[in-house]
C-alpha atoms as a PDB file:
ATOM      1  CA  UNK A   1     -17.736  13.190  14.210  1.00  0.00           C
ATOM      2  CA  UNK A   2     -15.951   9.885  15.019  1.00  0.00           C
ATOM      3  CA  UNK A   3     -14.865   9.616  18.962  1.00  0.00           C
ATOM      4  CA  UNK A   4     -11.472   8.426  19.555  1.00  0.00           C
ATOM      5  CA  UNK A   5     -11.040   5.693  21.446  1.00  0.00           C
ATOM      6  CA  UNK A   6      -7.259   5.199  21.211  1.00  0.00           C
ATOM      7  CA  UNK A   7      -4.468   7.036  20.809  1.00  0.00           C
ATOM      8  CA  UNK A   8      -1.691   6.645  18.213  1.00  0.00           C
ATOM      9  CA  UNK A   9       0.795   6.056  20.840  1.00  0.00           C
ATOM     10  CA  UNK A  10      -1.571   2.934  22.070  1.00  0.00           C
ATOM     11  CA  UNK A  11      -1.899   1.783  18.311  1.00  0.00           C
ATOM     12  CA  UNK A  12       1.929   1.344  17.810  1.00  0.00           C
ATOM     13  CA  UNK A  13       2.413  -0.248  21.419  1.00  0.00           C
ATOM     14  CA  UNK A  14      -0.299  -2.632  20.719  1.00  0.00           C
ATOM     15  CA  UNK A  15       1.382  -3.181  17.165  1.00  0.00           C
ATOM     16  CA  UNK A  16       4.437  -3.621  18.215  1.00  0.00           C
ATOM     17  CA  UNK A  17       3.203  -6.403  20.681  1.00  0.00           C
ATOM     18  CA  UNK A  18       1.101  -8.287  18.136  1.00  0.00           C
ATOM     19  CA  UNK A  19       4.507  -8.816  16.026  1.00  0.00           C
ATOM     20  CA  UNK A  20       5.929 -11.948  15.149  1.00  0.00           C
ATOM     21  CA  UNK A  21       8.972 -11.022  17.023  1.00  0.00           C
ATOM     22  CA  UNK A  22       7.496  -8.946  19.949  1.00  0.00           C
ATOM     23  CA  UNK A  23       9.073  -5.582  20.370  1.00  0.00           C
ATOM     24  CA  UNK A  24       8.087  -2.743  22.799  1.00  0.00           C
ATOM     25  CA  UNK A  25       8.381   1.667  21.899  1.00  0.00           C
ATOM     26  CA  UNK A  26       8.168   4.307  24.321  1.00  0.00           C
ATOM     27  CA  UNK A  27       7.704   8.307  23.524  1.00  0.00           C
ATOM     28  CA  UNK A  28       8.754  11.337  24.567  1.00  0.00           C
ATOM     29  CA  UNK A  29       6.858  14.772  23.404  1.00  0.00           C
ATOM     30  CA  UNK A  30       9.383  17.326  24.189  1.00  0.00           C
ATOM     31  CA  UNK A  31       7.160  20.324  23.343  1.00  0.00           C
ATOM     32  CA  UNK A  32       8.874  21.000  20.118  1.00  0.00           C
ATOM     33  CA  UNK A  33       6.440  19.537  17.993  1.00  0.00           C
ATOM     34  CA  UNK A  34       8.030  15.983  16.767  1.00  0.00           C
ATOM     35  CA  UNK A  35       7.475  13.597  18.886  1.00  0.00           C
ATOM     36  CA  UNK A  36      10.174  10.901  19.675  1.00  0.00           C
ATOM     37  CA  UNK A  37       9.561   7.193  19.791  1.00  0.00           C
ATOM     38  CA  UNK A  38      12.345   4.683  21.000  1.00  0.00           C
ATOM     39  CA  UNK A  39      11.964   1.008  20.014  1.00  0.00           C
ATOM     40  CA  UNK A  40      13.461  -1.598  22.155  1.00  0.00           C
ATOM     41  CA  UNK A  41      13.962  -5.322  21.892  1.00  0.00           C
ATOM     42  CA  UNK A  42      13.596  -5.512  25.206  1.00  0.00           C
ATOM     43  CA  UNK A  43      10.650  -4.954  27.717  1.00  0.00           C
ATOM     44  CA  UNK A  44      11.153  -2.524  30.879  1.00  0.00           C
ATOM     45  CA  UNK A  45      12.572   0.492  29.090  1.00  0.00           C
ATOM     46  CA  UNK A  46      11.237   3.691  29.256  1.00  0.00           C
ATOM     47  CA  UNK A  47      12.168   6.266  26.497  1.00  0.00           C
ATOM     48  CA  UNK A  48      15.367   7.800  29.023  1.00  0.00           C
ATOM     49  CA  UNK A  49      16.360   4.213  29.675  1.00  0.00           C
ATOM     50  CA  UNK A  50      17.589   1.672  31.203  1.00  0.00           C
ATOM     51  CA  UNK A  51      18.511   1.173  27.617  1.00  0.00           C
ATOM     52  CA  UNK A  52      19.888   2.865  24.728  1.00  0.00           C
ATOM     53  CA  UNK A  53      16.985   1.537  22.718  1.00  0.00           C
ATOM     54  CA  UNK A  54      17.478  -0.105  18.865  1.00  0.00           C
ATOM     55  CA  UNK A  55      15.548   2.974  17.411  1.00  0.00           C
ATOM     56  CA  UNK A  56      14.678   6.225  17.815  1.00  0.00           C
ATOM     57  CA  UNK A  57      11.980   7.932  15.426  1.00  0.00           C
ATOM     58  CA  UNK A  58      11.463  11.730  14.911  1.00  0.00           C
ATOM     59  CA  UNK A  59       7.577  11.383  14.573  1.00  0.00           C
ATOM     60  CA  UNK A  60       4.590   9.327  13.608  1.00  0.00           C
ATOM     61  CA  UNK A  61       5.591   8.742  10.133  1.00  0.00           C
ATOM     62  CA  UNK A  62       9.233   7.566  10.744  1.00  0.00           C
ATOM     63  CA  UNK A  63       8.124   5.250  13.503  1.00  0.00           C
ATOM     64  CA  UNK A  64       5.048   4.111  11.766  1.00  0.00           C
ATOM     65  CA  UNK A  65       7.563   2.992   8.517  1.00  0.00           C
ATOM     66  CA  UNK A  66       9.764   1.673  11.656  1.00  0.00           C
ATOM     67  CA  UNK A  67       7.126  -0.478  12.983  1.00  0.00           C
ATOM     68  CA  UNK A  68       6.300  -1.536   9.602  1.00  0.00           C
ATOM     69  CA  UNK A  69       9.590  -3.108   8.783  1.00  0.00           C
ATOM     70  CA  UNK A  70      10.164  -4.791  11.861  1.00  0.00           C
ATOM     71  CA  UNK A  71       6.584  -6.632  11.403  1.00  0.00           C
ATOM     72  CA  UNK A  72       4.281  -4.440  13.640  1.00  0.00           C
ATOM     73  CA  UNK A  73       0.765  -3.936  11.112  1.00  0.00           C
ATOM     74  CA  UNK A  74      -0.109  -0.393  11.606  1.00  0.00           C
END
């Protein structure tokens, strides 16, 4: 069995980073089973702010195809 080293979480933030235009994602797991990840242009955001956030994904495949579009490689 493969080990995990990272988690998906780490793979989109490091995606997101490695962009031509640099953007940052935060996520919040509320215990409902879909996660929630909120992309910002800006740095210093956590998923409940300061800000609003440019997009918020309900799970890994929305903010994979998210990522994608924006230029993150996934």
């Amino acid at each position: 069995m493969a080990r995990i080293t990272k988690t998906r979480l780490e793979d989109l933030k490091e995606a997101c980073g490695q962009a031509e235009t640099p953007f940052y994602v935060s996520a919040y797991s509320p215990g409902d089973g879909v996660t929630r990840y909120r992309f910002f242009s800006k740095p210093g955001n956590t998923y409940f702010g300061p800000g609003n956030g440019d997009f918020t994904a309900l799970g890994w495949k929305e903010a994979a195809v998210y990522a994608n579009g924006r230029g993150a490689f996934i």
